[in-house]
N, C-alpha and C. Protein backbone atom coordinates (compact mmCIF):
# COMPACT_ATOMS: atom_id res chain seq x y z
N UNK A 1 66.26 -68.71 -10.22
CA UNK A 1 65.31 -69.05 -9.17
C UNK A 1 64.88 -67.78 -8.46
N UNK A 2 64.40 -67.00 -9.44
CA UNK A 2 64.05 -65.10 -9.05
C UNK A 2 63.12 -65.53 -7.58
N UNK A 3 62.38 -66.51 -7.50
CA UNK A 3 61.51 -66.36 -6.73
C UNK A 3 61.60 -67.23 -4.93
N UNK A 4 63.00 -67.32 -4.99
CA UNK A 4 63.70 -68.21 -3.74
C UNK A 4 64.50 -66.87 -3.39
N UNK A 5 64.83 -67.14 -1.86
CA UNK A 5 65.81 -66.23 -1.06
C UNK A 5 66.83 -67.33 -0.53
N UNK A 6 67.64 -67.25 -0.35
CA UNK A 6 68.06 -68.37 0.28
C UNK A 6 68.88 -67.87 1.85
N UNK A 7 68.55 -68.41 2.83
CA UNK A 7 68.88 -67.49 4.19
C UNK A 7 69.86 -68.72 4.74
N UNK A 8 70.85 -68.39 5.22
CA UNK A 8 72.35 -68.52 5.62
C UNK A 8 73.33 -68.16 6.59
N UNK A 9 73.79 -69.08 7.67
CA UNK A 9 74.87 -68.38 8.40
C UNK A 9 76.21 -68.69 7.59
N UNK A 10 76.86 -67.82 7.95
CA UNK A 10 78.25 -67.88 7.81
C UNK A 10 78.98 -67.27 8.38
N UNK A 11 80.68 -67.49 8.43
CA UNK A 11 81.50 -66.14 8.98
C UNK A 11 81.84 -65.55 8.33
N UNK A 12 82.09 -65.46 6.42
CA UNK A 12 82.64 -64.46 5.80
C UNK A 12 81.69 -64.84 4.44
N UNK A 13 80.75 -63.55 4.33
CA UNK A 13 79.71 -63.66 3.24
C UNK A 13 80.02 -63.97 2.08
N UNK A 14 81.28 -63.63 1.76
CA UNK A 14 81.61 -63.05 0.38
C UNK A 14 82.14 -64.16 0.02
N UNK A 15 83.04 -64.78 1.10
CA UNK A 15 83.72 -65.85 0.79
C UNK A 15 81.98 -67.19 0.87
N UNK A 16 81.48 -67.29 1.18
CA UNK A 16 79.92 -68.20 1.74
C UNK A 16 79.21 -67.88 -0.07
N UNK A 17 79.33 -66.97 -0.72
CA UNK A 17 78.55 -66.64 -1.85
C UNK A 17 79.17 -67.11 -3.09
N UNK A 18 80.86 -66.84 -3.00
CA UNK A 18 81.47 -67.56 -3.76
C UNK A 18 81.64 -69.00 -4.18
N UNK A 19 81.59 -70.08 -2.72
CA UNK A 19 81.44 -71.44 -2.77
C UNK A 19 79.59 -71.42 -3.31
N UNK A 20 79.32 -70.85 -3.17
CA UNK A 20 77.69 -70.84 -3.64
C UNK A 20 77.62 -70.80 -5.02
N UNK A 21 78.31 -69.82 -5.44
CA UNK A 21 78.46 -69.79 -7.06
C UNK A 21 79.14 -70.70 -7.97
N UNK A 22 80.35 -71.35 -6.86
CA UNK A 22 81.34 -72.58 -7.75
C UNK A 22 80.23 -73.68 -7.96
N UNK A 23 79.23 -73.91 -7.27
CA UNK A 23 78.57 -75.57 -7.37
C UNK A 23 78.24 -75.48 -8.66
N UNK A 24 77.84 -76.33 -8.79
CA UNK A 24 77.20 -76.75 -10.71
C UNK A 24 76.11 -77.29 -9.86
N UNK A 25 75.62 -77.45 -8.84
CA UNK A 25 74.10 -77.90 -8.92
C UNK A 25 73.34 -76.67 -8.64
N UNK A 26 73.40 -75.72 -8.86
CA UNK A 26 72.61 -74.47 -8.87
C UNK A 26 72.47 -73.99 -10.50
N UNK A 27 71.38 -73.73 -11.27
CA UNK A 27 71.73 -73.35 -12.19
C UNK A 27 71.95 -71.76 -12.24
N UNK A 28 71.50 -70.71 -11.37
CA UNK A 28 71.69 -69.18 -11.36
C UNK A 28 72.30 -68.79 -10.48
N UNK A 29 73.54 -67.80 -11.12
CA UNK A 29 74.21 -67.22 -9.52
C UNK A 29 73.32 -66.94 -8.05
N UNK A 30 73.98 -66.84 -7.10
CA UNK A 30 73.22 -66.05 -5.91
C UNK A 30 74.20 -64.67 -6.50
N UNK A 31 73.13 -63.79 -5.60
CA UNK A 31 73.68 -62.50 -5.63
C UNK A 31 73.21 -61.95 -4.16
N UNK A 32 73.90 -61.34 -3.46
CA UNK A 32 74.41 -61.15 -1.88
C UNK A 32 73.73 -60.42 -1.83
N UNK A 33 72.39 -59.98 -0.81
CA UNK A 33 71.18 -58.92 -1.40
C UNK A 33 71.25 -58.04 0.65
N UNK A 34 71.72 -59.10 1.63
CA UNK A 34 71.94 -58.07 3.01
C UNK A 34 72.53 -59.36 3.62
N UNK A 35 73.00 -58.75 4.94
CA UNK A 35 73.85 -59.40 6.14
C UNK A 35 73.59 -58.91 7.41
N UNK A 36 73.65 -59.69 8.31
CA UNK A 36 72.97 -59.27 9.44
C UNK A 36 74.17 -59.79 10.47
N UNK A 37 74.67 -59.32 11.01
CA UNK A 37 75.88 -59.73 12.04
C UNK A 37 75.36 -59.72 13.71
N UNK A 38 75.77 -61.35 13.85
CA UNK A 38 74.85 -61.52 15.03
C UNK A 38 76.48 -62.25 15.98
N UNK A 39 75.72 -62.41 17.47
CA UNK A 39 76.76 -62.92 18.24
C UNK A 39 76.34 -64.42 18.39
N UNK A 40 75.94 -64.94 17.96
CA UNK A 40 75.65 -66.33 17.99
C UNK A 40 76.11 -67.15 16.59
N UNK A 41 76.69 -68.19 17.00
CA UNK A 41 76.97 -69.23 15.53
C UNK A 41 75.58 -69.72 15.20
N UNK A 42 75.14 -70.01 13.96
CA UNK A 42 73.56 -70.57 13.25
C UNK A 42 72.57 -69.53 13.90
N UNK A 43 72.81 -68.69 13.63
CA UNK A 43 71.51 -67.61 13.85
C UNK A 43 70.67 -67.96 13.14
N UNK A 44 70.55 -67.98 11.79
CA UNK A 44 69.64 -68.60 10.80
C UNK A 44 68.77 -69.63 11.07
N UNK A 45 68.95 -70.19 12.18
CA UNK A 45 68.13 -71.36 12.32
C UNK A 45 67.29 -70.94 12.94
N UNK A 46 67.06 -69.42 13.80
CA UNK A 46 66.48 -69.45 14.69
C UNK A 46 65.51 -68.24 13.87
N UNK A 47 65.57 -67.60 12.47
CA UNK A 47 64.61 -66.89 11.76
C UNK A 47 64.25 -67.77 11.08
N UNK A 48 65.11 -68.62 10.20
CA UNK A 48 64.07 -69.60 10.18
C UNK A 48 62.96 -70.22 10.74
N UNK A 49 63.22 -70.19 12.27
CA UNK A 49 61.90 -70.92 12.87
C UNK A 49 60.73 -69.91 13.54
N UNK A 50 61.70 -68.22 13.65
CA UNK A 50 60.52 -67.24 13.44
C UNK A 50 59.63 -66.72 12.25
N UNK A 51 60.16 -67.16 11.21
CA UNK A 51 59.30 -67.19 9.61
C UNK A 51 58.56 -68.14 9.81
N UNK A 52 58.37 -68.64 10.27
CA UNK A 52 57.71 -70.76 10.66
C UNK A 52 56.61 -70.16 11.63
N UNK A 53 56.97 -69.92 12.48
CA UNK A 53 56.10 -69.33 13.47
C UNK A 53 55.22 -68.19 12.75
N UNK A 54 55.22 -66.81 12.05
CA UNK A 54 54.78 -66.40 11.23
C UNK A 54 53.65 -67.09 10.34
N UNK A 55 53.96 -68.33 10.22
CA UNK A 55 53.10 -68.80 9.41
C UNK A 55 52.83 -68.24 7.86
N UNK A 56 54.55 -67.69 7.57
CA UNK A 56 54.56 -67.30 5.40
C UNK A 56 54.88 -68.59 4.80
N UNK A 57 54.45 -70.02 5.90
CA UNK A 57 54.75 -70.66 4.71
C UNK A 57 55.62 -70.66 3.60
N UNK A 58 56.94 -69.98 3.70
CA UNK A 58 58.09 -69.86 2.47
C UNK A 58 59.07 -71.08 1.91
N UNK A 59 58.56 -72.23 2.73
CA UNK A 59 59.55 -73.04 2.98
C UNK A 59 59.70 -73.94 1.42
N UNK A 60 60.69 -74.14 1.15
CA UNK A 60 61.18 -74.84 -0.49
C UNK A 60 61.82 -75.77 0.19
N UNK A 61 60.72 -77.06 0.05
CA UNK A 61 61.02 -78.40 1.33
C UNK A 61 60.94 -79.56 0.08
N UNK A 62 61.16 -80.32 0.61
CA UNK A 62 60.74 -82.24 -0.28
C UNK A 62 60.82 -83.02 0.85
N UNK A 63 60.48 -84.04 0.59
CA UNK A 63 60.37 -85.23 1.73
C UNK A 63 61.05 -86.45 0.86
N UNK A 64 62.04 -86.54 2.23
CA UNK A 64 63.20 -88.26 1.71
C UNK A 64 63.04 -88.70 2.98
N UNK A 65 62.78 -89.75 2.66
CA UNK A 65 62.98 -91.30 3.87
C UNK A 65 61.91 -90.24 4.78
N UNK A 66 60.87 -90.11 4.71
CA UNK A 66 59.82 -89.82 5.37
C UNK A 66 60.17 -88.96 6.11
N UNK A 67 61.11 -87.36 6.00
CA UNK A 67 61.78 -86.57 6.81
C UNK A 67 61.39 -85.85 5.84
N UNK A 68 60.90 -84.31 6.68
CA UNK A 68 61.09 -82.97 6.08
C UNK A 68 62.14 -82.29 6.31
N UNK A 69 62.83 -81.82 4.48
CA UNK A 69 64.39 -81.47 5.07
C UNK A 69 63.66 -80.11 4.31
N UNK A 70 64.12 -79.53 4.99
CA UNK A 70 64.37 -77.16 4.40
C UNK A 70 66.04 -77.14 4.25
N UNK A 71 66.28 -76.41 3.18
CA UNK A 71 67.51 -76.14 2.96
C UNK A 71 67.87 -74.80 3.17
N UNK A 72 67.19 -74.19 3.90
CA UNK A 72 67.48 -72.84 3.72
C UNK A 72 66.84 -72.16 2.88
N UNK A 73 66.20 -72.22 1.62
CA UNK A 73 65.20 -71.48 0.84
C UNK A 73 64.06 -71.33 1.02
N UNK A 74 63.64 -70.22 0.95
CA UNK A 74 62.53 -69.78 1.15
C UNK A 74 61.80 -69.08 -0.22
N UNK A 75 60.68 -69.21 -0.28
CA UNK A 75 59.79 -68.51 -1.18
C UNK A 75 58.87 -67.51 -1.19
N UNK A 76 59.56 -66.91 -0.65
CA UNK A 76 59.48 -65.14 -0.19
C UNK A 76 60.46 -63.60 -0.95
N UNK A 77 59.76 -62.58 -0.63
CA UNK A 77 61.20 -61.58 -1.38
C UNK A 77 61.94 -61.81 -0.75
N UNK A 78 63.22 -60.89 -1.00
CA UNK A 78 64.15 -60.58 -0.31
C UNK A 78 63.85 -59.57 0.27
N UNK A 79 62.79 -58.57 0.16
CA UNK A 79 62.97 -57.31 0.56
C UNK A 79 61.81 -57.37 2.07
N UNK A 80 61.04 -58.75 1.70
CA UNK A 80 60.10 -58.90 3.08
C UNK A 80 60.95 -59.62 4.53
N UNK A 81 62.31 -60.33 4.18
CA UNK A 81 62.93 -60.70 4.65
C UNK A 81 64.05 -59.75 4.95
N UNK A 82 64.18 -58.88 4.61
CA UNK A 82 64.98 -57.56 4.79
C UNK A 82 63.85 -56.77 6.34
N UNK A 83 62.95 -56.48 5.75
CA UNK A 83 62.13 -55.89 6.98
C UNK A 83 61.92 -56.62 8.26
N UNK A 84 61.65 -57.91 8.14
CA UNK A 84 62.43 -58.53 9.17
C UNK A 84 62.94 -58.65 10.00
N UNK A 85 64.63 -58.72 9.35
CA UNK A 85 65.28 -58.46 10.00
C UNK A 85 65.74 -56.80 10.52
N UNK A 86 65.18 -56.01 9.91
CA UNK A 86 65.20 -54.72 10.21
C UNK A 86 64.28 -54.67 11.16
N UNK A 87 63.26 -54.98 11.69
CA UNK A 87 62.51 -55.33 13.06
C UNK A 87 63.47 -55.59 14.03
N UNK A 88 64.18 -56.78 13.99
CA UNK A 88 64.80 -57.53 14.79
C UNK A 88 65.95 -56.36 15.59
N UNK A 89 66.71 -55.56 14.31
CA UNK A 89 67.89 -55.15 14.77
C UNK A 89 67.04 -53.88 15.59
N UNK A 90 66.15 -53.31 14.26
CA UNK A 90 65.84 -52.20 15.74
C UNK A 90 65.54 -52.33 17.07
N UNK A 91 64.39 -53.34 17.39
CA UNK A 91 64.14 -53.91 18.69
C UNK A 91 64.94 -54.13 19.83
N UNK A 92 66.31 -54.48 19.35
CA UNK A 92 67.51 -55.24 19.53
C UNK A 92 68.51 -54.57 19.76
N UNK A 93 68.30 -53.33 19.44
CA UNK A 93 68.95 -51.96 19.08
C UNK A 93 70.87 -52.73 18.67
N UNK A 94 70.54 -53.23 17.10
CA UNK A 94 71.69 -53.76 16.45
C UNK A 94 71.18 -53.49 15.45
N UNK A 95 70.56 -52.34 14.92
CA UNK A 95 70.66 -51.69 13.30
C UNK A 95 72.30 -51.62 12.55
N UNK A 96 73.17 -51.22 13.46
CA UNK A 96 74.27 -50.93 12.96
C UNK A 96 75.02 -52.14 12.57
N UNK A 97 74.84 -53.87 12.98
CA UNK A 97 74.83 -54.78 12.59
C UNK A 97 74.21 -55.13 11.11
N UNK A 98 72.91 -54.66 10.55
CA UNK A 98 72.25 -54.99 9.59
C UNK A 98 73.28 -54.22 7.79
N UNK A 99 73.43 -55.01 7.18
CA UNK A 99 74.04 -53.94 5.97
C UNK A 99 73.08 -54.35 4.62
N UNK A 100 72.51 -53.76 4.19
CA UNK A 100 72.00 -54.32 2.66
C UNK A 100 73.12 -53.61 1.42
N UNK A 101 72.99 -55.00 0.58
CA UNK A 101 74.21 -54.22 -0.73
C UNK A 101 73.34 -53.89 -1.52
N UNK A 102 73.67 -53.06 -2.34
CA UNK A 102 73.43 -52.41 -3.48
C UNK A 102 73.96 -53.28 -5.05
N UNK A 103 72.87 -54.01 -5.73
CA UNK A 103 72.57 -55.12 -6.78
C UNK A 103 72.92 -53.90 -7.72
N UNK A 104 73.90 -54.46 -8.44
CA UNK A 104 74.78 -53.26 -9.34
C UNK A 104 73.91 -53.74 -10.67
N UNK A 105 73.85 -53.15 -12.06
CA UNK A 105 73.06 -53.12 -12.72
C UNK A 105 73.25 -54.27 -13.40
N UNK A 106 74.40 -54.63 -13.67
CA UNK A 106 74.78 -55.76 -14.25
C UNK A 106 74.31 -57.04 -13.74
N UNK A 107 74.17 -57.09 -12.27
CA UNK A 107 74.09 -58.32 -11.67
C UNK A 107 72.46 -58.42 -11.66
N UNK A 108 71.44 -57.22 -11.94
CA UNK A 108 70.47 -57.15 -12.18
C UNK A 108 69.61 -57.33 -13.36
N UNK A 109 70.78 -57.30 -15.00
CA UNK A 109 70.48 -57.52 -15.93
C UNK A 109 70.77 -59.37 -16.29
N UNK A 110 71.84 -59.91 -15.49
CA UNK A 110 72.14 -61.77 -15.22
C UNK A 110 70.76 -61.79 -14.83
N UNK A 111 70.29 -61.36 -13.64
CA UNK A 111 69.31 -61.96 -12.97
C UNK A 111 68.09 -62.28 -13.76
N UNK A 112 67.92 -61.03 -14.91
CA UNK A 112 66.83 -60.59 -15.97
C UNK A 112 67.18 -61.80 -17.21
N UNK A 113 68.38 -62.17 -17.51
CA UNK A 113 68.51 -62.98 -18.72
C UNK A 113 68.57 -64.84 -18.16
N UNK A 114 68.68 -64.97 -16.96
CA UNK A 114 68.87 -66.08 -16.20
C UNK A 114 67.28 -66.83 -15.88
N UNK A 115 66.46 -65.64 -15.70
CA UNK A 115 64.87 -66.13 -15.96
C UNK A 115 64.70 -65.74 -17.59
N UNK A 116 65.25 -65.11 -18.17
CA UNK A 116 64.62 -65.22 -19.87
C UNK A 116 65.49 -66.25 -20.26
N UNK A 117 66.39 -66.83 -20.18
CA UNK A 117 67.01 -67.87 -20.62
C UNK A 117 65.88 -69.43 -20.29
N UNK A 118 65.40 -69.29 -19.22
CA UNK A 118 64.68 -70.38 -18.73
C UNK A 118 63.74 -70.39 -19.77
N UNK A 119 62.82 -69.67 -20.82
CA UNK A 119 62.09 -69.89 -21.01
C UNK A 119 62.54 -70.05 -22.95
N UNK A 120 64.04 -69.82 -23.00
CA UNK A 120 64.47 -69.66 -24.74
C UNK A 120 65.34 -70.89 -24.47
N UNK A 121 65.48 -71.38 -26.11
CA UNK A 121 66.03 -71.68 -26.50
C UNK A 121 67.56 -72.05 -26.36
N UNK A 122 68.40 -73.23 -26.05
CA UNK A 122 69.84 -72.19 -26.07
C UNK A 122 70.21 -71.52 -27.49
N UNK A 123 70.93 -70.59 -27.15
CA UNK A 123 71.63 -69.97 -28.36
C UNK A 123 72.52 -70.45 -29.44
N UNK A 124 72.10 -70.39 -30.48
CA UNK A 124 73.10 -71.35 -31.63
C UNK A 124 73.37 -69.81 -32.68
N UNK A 125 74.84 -69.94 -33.51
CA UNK A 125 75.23 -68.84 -33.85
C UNK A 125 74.50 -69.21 -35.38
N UNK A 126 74.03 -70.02 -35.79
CA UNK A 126 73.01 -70.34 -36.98
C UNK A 126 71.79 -69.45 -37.05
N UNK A 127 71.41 -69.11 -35.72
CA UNK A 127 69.67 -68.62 -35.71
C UNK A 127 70.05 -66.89 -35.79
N UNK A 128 71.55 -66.54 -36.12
CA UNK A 128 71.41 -64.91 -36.43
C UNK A 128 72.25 -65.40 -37.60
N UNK A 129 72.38 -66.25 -38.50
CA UNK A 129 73.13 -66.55 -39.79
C UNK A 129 74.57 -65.74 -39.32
N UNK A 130 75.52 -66.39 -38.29
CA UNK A 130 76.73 -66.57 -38.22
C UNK A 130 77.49 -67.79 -38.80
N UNK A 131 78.17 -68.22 -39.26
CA UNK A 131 79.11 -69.20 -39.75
C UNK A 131 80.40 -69.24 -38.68
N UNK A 132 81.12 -70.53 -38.24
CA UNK A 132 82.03 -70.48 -38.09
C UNK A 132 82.81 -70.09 -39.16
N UNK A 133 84.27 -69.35 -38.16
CA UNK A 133 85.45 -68.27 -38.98
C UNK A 133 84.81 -67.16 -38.80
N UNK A 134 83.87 -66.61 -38.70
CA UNK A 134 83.43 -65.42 -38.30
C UNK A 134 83.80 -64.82 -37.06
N UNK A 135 84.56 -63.51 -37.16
CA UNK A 135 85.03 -62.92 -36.03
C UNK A 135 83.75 -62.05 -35.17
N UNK A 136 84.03 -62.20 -34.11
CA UNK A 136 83.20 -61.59 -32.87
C UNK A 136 83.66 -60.55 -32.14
N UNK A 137 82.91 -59.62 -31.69
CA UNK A 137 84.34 -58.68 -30.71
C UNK A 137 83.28 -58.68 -29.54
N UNK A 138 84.24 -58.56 -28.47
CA UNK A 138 83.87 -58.79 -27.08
C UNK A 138 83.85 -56.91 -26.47
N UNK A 139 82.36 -56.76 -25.85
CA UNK A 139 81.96 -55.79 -25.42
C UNK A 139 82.52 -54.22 -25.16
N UNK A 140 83.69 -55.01 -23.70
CA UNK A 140 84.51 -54.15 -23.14
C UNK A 140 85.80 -53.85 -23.51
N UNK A 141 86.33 -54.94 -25.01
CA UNK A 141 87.47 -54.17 -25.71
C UNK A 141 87.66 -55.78 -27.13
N UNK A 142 86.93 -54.68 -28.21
CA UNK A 142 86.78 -54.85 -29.26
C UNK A 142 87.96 -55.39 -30.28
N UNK A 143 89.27 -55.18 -29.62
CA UNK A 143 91.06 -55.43 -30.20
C UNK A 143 90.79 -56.84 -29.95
N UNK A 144 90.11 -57.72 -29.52
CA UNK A 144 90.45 -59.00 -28.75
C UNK A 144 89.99 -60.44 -30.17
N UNK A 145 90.66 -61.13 -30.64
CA UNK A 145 90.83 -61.45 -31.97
C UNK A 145 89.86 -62.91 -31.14
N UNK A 146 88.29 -63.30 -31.67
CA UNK A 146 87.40 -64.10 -31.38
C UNK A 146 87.00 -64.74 -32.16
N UNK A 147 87.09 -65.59 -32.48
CA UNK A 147 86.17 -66.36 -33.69
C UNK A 147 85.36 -67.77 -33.09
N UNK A 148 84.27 -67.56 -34.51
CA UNK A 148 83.22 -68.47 -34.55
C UNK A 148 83.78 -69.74 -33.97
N UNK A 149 83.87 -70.51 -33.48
CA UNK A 149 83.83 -72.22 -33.96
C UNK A 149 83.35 -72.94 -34.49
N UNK A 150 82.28 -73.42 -34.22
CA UNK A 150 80.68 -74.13 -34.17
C UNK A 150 79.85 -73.58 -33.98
N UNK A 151 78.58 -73.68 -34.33
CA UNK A 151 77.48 -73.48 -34.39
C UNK A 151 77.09 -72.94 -32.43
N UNK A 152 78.07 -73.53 -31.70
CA UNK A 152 77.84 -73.29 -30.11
C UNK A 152 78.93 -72.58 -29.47
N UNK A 153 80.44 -72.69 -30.27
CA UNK A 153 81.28 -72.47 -29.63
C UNK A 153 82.28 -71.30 -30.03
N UNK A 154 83.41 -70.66 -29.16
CA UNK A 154 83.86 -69.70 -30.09
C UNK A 154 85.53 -70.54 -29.29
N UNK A 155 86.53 -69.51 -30.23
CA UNK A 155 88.02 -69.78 -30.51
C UNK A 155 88.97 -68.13 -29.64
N UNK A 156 89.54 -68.56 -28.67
CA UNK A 156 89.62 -67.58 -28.11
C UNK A 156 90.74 -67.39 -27.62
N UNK A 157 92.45 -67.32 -27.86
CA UNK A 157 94.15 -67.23 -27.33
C UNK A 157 93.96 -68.85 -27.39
N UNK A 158 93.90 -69.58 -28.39
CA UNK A 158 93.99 -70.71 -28.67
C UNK A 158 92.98 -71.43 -27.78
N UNK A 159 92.20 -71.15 -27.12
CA UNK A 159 91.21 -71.94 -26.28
C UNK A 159 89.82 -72.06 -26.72
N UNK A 160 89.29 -73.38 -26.80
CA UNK A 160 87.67 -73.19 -27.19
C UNK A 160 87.15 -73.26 -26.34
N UNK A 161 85.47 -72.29 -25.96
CA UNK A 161 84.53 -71.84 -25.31
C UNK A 161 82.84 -71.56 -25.53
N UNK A 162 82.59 -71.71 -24.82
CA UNK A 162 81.27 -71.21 -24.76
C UNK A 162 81.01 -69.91 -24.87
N UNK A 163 79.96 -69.38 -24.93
CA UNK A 163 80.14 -67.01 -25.05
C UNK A 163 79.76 -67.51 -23.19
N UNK A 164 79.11 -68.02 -22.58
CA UNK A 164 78.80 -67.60 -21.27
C UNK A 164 80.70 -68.20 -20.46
N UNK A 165 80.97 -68.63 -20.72
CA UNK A 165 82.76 -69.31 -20.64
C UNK A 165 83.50 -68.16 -20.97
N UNK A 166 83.27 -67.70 -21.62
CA UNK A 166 84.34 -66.47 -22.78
C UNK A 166 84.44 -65.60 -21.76
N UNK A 167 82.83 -65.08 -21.65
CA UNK A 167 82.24 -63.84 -20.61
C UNK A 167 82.97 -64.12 -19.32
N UNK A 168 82.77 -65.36 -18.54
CA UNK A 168 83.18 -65.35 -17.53
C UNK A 168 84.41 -65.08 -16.90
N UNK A 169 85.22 -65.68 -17.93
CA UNK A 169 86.75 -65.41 -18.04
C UNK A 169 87.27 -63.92 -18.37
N UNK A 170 87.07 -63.26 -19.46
CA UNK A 170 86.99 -61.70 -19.77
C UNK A 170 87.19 -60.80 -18.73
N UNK A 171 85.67 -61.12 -17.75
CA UNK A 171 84.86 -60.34 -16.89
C UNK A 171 85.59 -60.60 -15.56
N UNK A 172 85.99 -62.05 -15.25
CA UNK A 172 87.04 -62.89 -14.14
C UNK A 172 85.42 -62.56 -12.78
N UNK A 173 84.36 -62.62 -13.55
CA UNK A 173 82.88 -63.16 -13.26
C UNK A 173 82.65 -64.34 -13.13
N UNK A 174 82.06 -64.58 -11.72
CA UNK A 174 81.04 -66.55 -12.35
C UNK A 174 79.90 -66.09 -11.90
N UNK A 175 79.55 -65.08 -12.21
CA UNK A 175 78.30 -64.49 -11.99
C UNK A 175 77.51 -64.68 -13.27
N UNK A 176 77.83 -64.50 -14.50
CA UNK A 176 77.59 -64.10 -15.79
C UNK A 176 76.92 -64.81 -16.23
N UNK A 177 75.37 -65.03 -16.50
CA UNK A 177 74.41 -65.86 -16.35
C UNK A 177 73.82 -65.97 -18.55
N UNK A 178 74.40 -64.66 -18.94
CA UNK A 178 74.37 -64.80 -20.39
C UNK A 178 75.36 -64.36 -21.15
N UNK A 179 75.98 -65.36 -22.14
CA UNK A 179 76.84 -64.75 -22.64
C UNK A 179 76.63 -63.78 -24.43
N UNK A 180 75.32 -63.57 -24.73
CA UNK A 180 75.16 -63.27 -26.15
C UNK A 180 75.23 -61.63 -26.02
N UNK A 181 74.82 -60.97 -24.44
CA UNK A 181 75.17 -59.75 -24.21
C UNK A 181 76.84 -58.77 -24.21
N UNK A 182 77.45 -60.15 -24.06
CA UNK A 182 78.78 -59.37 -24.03
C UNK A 182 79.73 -59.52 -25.34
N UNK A 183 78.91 -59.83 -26.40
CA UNK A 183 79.63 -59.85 -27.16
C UNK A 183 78.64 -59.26 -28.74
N UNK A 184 79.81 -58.95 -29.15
CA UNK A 184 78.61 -57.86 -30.98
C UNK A 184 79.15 -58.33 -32.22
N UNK A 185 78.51 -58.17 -33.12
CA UNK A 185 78.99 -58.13 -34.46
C UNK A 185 78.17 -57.04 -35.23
N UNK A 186 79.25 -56.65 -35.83
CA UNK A 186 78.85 -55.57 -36.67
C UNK A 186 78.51 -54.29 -35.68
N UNK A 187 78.62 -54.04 -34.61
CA UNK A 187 78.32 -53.38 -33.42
C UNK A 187 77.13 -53.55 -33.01
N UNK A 188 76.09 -54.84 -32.95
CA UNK A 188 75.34 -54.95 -32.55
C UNK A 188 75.49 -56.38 -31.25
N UNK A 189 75.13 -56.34 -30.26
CA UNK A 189 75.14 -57.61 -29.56
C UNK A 189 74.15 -58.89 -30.18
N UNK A 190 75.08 -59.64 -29.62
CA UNK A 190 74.43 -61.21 -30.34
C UNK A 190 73.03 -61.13 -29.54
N UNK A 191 72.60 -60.39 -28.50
CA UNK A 191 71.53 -60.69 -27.87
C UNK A 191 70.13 -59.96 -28.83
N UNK A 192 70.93 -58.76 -29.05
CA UNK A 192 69.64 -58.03 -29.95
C UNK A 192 69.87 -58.69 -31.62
N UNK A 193 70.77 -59.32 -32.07
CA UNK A 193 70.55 -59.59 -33.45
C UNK A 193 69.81 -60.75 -33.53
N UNK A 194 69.71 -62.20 -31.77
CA UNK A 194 68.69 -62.66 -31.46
C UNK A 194 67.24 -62.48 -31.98
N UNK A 195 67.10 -61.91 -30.90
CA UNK A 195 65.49 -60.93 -30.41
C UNK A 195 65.12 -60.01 -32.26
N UNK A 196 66.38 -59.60 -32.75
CA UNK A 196 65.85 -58.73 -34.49
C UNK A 196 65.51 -60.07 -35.14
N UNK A 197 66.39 -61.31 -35.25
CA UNK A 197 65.92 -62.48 -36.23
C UNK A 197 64.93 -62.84 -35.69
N UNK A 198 63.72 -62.98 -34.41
CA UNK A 198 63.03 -63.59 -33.78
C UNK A 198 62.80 -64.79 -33.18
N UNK A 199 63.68 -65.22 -32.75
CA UNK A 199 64.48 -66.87 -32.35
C UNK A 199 63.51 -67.37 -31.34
N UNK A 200 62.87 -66.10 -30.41
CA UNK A 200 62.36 -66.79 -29.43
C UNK A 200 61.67 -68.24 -29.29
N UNK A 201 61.05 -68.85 -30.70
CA UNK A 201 59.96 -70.01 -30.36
C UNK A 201 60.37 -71.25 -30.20
């Protein structure tokens, strides 16, 4: 959902991003993009209703039982919502409150395969002519004994999995939005022997 922000109080981000990532009704991680440390509980409610006032229209709303509910998403960057609040703190003189993180490359390449996934296929180990019994080696240490299962699944310290399951576990990630990147055959990743057979259609 590249094109939602989703704006949030909480008292501990990290721990607020994690319950964000356990739901199964989200299909793409969040990834923690700034924080703004305020002295009030539900601050958020109250940029929320200065984005409103603004008039960016960002709001990712539906109507039940004849009520407009906002969940907190917005359909705006992150980085216009960053300036923002970088208004706010300077004005406010609470810059030293404001922190933006730094989107590590990895969590930038999920983000990249999490919208290309939306538009492919899922992945079947048929469309690069894999067979189950076929061994796989996993990215970050190749010793790790993987095999095919099914056409969907792989065999892994006696456990069967998914590659985005495999990844997650490996990585001790629930961030991991594709799993054909972290894993190769023949030293190539399942993602590029993909994209070489031309699977996309």
């Amino acid at each position: 959902m590249s094109q939602f922000v989703k704006i949030g109080y909480c008292d501990d981000a990290e721990h607020y991003l994690s319950d964000l990532n356990a739901s199964w009704s989200v299909p793409y991680p969040f990834h923690l993009y700034a924080t703004y440390a305020t002295p009030e509980h539900l601050a958020d409610q109250v940029l929320h209703e200065l984005i409103d006032r603004l008039e960016l229209d960002p709001y990712a709303c539906d109507r039940q039982e004849s009520r407009m509910h906002v969940r907190g998403f917005f359909e705006i960057s992150p980085e216009d919502v960053y300036d923002l609040l970088e208004t706010i703190a300077c004005i406010s003189g609470t810059a030293n409150e404001l922190r933006r993180y730094n989107t590590t490359v990895e969590e930038l390449q999920d983000a990249r395969d999490a919208e290309e996934s939306r538009r492919r296929e899922p992945f079947r180990f048929s469309m690069i002519d894999l067979r189950p019994g076929t061994s796989i080696q996993y990215i970050h240490d190749s010793s790790l004994q993987i095999r095919i299962k099914d056409d969907r699944h792989v065999e892994y310290a006696g456990k069967t999995y998914s590659l985005i399951g495999l990844a997650q576990e490996l990585k001790g990630d629930q961030d991991v939005c594709s799993g054909t990147r972290y894993f190769t055959y023949l030293g190539d990743t399942l993602l590029d022997l993909r994209d070489q057979a031309g699977t996309d259609e």
